[in-house]
N, C-alpha and C. Protein backbone atom coordinates (compact mmCIF):
# COMPACT_ATOMS: atom_id res chain seq x y z
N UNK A 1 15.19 11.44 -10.10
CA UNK A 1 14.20 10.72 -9.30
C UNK A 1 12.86 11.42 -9.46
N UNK A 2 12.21 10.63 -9.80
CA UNK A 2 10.31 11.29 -9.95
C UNK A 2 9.87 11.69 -8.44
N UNK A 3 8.91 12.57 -8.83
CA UNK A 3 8.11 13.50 -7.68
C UNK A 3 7.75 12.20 -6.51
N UNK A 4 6.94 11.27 -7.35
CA UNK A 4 6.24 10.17 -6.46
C UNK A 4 7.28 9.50 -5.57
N UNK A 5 8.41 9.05 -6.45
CA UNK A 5 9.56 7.78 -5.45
C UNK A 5 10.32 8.99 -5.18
N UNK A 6 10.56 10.48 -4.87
CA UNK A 6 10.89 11.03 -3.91
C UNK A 6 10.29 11.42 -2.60
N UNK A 7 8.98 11.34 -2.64
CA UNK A 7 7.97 11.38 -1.87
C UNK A 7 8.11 9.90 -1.01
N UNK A 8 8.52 9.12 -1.37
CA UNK A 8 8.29 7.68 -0.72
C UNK A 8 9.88 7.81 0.21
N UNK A 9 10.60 7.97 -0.33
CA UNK A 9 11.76 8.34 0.23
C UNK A 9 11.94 8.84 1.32
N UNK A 10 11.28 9.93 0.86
CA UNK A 10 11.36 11.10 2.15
C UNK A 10 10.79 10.87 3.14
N UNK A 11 9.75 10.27 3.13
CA UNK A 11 8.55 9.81 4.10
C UNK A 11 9.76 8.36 4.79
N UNK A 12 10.35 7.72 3.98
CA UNK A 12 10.90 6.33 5.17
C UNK A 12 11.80 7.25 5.74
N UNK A 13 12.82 8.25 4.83
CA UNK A 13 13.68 8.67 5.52
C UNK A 13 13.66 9.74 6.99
N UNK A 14 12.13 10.48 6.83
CA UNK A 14 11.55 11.31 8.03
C UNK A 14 11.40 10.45 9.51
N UNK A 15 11.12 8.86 8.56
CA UNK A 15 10.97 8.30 9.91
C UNK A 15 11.97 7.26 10.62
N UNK A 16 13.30 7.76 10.25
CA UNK A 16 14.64 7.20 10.85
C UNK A 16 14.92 6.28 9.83
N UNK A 17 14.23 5.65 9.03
CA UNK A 17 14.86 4.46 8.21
C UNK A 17 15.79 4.84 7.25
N UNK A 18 16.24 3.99 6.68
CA UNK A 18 17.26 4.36 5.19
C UNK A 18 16.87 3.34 4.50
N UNK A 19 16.09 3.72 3.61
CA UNK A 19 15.36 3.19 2.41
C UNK A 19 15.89 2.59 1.73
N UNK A 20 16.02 1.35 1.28
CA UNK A 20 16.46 0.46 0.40
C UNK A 20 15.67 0.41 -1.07
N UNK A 21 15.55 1.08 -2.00
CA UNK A 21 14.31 1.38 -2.70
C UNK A 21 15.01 0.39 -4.17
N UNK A 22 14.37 -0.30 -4.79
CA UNK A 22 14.70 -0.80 -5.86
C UNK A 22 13.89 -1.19 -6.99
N UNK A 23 14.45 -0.75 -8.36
CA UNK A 23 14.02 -0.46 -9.24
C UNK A 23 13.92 -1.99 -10.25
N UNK A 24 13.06 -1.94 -10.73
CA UNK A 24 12.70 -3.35 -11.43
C UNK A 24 13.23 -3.27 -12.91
N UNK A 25 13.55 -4.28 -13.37
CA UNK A 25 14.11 -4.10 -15.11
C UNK A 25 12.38 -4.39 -15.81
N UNK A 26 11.08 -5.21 -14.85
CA UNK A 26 9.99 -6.03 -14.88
C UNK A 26 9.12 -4.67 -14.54
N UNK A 27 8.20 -4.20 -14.90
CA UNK A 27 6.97 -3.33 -14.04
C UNK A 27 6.78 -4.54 -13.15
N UNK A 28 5.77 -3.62 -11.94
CA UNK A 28 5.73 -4.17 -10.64
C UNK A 28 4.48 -3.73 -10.56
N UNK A 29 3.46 -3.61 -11.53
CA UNK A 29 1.78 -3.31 -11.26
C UNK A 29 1.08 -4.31 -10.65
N UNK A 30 1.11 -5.74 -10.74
CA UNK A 30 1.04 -6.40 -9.80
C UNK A 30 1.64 -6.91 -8.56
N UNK A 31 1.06 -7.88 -8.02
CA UNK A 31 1.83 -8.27 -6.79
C UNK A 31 2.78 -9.65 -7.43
N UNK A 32 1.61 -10.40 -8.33
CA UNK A 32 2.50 -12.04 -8.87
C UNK A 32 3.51 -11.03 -9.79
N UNK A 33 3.90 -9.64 -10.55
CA UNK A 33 5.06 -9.55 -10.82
C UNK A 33 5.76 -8.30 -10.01
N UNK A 34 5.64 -8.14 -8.20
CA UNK A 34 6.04 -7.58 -7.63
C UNK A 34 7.01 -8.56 -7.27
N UNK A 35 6.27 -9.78 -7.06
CA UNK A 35 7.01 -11.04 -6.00
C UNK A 35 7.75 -11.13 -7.17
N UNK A 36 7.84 -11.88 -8.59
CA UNK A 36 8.61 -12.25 -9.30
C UNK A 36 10.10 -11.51 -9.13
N UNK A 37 9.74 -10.14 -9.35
CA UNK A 37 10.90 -9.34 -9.46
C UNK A 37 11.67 -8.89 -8.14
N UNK A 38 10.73 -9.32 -7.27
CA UNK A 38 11.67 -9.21 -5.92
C UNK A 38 12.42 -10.79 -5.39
N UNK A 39 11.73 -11.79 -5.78
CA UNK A 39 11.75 -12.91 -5.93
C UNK A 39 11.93 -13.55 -3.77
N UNK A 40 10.41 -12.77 -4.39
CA UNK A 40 9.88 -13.29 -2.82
C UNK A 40 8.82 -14.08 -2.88
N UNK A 41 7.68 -14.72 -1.84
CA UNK A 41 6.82 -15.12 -1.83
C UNK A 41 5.89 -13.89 -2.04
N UNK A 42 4.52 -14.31 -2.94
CA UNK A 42 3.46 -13.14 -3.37
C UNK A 42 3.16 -12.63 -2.07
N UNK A 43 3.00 -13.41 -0.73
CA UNK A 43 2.37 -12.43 0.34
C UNK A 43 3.13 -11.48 1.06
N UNK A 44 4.37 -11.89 0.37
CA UNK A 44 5.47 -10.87 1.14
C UNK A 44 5.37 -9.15 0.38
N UNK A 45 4.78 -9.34 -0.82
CA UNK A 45 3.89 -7.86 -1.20
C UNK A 45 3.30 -7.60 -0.66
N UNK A 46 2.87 -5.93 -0.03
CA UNK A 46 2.13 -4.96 0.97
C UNK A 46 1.55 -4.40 0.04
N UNK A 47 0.44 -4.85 -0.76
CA UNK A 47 -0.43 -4.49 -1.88
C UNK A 47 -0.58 -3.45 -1.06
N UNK A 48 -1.42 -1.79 -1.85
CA UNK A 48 -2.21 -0.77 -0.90
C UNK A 48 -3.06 -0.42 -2.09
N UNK A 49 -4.65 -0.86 -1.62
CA UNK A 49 -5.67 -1.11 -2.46
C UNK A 49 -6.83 -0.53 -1.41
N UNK A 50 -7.17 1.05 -2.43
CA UNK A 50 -7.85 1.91 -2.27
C UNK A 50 -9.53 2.04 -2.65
N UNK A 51 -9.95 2.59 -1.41
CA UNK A 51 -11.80 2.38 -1.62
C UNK A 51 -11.57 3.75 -1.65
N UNK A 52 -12.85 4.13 -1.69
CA UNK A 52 -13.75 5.72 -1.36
C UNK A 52 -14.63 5.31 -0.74
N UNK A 53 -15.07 6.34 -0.02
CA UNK A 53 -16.25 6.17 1.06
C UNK A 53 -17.50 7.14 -0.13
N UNK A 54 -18.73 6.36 -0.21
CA UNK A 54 -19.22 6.85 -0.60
C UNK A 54 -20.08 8.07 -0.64
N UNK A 55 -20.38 8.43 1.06
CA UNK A 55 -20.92 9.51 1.35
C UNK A 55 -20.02 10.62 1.43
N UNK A 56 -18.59 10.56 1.74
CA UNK A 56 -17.57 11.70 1.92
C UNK A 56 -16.69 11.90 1.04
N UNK A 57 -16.48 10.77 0.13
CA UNK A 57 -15.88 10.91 -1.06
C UNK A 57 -14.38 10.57 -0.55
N UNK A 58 -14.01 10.59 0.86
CA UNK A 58 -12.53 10.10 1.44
C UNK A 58 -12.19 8.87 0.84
N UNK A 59 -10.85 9.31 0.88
CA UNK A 59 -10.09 8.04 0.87
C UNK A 59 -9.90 7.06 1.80
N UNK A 60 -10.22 5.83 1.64
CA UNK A 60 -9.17 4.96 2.82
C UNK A 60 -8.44 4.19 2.21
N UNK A 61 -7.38 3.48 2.50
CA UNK A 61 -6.47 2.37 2.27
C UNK A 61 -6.33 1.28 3.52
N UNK A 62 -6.40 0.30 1.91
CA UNK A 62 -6.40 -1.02 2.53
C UNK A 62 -4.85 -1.82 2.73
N UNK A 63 -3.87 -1.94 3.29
CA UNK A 63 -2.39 -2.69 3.42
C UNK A 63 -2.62 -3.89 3.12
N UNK A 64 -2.76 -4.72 2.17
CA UNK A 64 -3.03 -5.66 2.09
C UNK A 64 -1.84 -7.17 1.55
N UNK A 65 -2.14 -8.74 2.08
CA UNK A 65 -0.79 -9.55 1.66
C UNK A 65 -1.14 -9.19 0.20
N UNK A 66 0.05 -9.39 -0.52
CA UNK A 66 -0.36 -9.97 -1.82
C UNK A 66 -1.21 -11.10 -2.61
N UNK A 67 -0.95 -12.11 -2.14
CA UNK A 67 -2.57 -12.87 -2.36
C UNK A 67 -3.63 -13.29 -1.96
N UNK A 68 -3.77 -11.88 -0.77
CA UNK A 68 -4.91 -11.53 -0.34
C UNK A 68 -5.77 -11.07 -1.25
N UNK A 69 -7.09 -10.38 -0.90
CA UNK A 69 -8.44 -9.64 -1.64
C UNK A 69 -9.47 -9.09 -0.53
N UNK A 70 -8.96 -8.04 -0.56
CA UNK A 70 -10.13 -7.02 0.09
C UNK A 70 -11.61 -7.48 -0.02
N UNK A 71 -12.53 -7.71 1.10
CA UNK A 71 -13.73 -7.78 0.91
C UNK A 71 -14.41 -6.91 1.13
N UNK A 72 -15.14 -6.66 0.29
CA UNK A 72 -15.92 -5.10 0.13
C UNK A 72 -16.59 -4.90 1.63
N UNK A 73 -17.50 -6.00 1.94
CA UNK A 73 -18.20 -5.90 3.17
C UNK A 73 -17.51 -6.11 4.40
N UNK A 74 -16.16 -6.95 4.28
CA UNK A 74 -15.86 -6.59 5.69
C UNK A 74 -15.18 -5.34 5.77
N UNK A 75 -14.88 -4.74 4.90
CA UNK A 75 -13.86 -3.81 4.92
C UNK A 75 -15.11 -2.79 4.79
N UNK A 76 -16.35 -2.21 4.67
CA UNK A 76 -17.35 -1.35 5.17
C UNK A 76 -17.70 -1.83 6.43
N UNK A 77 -17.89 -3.08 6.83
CA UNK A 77 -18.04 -3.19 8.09
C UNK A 77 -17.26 -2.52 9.21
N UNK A 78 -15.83 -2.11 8.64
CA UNK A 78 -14.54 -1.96 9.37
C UNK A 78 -14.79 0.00 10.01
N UNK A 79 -14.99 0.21 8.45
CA UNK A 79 -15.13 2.09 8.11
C UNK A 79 -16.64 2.47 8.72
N UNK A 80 -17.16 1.39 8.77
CA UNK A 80 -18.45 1.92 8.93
C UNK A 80 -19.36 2.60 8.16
N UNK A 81 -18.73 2.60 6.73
CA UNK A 81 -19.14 3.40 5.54
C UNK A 81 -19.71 2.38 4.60
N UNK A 82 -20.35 2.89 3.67
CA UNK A 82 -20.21 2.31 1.90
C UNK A 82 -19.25 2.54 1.80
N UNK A 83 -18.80 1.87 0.85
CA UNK A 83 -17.53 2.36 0.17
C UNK A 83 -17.23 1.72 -1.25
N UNK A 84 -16.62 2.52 -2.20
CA UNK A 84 -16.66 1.95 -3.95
C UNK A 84 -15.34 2.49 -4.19
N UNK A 85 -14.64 1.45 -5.03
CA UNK A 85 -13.46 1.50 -5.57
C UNK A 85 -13.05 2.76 -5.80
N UNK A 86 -12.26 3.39 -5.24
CA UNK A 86 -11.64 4.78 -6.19
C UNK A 86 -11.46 4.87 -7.59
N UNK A 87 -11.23 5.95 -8.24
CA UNK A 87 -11.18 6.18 -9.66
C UNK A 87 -9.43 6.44 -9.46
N UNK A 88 -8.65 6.22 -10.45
CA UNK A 88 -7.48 6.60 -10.56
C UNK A 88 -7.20 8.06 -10.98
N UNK A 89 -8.16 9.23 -10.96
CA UNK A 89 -8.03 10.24 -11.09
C UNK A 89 -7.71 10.75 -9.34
N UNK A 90 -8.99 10.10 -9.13
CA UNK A 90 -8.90 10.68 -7.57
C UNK A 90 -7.70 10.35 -6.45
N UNK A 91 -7.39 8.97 -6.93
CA UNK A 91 -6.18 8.16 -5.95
C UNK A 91 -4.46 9.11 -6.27
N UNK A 92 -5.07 9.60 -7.80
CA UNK A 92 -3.42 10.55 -7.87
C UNK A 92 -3.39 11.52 -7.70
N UNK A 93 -4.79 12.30 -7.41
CA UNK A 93 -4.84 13.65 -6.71
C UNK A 93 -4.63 13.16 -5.49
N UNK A 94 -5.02 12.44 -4.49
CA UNK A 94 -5.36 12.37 -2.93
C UNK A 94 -3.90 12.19 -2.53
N UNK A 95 -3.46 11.28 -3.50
CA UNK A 95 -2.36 10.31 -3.18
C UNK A 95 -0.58 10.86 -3.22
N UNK A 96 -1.28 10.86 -4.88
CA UNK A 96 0.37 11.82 -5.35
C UNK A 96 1.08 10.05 -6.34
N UNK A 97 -0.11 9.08 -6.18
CA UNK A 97 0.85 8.18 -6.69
C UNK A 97 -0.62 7.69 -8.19
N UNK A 98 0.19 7.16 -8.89
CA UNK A 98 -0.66 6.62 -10.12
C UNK A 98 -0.81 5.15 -9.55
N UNK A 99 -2.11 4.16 -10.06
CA UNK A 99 -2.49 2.99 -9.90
C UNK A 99 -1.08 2.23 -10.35
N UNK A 100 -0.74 1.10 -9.64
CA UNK A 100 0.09 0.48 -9.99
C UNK A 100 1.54 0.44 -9.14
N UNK A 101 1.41 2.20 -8.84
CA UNK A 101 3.01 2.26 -8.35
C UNK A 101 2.26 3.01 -6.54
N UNK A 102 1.18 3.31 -5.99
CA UNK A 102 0.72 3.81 -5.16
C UNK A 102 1.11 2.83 -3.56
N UNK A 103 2.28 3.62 -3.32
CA UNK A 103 2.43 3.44 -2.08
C UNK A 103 1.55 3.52 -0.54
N UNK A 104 2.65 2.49 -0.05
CA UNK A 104 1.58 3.29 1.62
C UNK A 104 2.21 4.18 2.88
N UNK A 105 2.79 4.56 1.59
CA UNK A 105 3.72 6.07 2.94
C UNK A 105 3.94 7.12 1.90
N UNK A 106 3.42 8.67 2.37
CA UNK A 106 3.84 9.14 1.07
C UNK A 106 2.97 10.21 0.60
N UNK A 107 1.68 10.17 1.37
CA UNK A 107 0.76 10.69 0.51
C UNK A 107 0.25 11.97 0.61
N UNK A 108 0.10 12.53 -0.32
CA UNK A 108 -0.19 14.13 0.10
C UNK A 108 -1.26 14.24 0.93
N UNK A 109 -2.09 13.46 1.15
CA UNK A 109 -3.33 14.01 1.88
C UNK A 109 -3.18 12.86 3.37
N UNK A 110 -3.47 12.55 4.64
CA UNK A 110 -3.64 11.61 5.05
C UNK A 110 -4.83 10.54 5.05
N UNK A 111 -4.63 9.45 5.17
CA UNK A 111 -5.99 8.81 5.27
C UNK A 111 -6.11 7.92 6.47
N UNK A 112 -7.58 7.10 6.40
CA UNK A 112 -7.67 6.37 6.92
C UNK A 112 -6.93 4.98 6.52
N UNK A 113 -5.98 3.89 7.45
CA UNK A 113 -5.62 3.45 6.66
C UNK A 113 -5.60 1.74 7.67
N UNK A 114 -5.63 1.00 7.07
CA UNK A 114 -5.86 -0.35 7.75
C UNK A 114 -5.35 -1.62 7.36
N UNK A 115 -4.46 -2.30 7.83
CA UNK A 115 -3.35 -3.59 8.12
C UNK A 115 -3.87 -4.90 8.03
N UNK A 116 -3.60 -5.90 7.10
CA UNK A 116 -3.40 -7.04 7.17
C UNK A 116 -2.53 -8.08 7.96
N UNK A 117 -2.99 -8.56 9.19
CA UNK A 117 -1.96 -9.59 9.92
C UNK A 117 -1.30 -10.33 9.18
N UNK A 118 -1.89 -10.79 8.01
CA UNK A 118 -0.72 -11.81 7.45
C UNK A 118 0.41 -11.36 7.08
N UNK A 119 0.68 -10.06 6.95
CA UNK A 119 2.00 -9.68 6.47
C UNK A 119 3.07 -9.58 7.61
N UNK A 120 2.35 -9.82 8.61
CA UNK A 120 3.13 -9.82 10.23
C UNK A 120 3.88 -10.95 10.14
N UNK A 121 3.80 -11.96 9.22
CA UNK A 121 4.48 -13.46 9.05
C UNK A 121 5.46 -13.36 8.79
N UNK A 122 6.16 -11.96 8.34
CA UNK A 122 7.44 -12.38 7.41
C UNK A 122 8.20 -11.44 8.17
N UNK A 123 9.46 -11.67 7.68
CA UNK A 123 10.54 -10.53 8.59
C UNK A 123 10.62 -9.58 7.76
N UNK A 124 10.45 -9.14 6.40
CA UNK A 124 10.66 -8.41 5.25
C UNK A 124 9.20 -8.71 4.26
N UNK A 125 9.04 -6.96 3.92
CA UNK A 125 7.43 -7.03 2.88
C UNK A 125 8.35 -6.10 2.06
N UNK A 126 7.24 -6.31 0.92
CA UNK A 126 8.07 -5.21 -0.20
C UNK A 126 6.43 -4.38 -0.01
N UNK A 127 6.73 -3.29 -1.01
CA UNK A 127 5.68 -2.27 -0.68
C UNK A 127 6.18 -1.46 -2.26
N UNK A 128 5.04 -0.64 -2.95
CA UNK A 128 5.26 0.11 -4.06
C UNK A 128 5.63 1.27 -3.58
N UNK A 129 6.92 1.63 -4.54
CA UNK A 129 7.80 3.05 -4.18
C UNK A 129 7.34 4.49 -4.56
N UNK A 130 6.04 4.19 -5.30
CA UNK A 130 5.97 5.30 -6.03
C UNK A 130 5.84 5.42 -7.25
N UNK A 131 5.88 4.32 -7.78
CA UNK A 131 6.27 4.42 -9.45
C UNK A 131 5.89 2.58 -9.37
N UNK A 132 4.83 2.29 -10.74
CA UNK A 132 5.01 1.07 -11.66
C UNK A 132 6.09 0.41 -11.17
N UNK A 133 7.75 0.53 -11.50
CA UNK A 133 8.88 -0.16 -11.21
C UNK A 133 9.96 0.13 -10.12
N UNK A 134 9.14 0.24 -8.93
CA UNK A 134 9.98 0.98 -7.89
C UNK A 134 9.24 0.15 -6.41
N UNK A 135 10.04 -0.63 -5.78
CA UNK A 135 9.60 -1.24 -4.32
C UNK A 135 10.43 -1.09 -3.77
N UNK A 136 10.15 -0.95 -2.16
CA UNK A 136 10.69 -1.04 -1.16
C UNK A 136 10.92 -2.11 -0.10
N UNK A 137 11.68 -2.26 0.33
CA UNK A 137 11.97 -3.41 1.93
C UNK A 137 11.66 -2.99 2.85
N UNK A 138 11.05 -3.81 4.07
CA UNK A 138 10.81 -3.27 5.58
C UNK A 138 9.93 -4.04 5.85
N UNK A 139 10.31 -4.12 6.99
CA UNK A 139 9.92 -4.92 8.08
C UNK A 139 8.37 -4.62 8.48
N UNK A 140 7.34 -5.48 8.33
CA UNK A 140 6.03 -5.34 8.51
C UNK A 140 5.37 -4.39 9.76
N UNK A 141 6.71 -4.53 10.61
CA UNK A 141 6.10 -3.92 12.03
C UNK A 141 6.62 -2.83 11.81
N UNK A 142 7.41 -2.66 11.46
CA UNK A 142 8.20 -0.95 11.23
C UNK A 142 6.69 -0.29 10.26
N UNK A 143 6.25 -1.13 8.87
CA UNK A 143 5.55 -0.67 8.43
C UNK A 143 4.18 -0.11 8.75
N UNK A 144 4.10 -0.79 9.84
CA UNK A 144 2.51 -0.59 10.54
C UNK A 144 2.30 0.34 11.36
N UNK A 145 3.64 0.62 12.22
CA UNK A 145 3.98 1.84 13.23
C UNK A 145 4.05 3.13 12.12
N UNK A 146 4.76 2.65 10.65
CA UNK A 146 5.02 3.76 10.30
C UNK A 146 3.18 4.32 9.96
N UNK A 147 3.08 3.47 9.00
CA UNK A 147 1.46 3.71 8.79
C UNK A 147 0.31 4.57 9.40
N UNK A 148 0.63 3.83 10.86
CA UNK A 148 -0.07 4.51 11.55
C UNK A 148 -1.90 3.17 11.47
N UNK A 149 -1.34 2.51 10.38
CA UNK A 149 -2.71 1.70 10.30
C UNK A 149 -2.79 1.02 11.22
N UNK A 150 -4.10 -0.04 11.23
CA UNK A 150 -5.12 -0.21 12.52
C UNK A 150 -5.26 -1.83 11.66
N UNK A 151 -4.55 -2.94 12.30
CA UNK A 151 -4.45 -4.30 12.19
C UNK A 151 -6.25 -4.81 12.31
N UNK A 152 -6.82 -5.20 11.41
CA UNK A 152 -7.91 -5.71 11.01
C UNK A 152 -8.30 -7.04 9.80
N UNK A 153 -9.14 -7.85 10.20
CA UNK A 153 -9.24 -9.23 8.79
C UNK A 153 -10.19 -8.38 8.21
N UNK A 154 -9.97 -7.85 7.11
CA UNK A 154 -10.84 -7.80 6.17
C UNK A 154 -10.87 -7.91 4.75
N UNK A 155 -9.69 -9.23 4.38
CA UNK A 155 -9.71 -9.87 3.31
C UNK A 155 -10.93 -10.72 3.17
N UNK A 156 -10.88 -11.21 1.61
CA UNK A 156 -11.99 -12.16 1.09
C UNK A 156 -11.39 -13.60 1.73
N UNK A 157 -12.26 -14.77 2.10
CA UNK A 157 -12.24 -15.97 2.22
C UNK A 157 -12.09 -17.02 1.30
């Protein structure tokens, strides 16, 4: 098991769950082939799509549906910051996960981190394990408690 999807592990398992973690024969860098390979609806993916704040250089994360889209401005409106896409150097230092497979539990550093209601729709979200071909199951509300994130609209229209 890799550093990253042991890290994801450990983190559901710290917090009472027992991780259902499953591995794709498909990469899972997107969400349209997260859903494929989980063979769910796309919003039932818990995309986690990372800004930087531009004055502090922090991280935040965004929990987002799958065919949702982060809007730059509501989502500075939210932080109260600028904020510009992270670099994938920085998201796998902060993080511990590479673009693609970057979970939202897990991470070596903590962040700020913030929830999409629409994923509250479903009884089951998948979420990236850690790895390109690695997702997880759980329940949106389990995920949000686990998170610790802060339920906000700040998808695109």
């Amino acid at each position: 098991m890799s550093k990253s999807l042991a890290s994801v592990a450990h983190a559901l398992e710290r917090a009472g769950l027992e991780p259902v973690i499953l591995e794709m024969a498909e990469g899972t860098r997107t969400a349209e082939d997260a859903a494929r390979a989980a063979q769910c609806q796309i919003d039932q993916i818990a995309k986690s799509i990372i800004f930087r704040e531009v004055a502090s250089g922090e991280l935040v994360l965004f929990i987002t549906a799958g065919g949702n889209q982060v809007d730059p401005s509501r989502a500075e409106a939210l932080t109260g910051c600028a904020l510009a896409r992270a670099d994938a150097d920085t998201i796998r230092r902060v993080t511990g996960f590479a673009i693609g497979g970057v979970a939202p539990v897990g991470h070596l550093s903590p962040l700020r981190i913030w929830f999409d209601p629409r994923l509250l729709a479903f009884d089951l979200v998948y979420a990236a394990a850690g790895t390109p071909r690695h997702i997880f199951g759980i329940s949106p509300e389990q995920l949000l408690r686990l998170t610790g994130a802060k339920q906000a609209d700040f998808v695109a229209e």
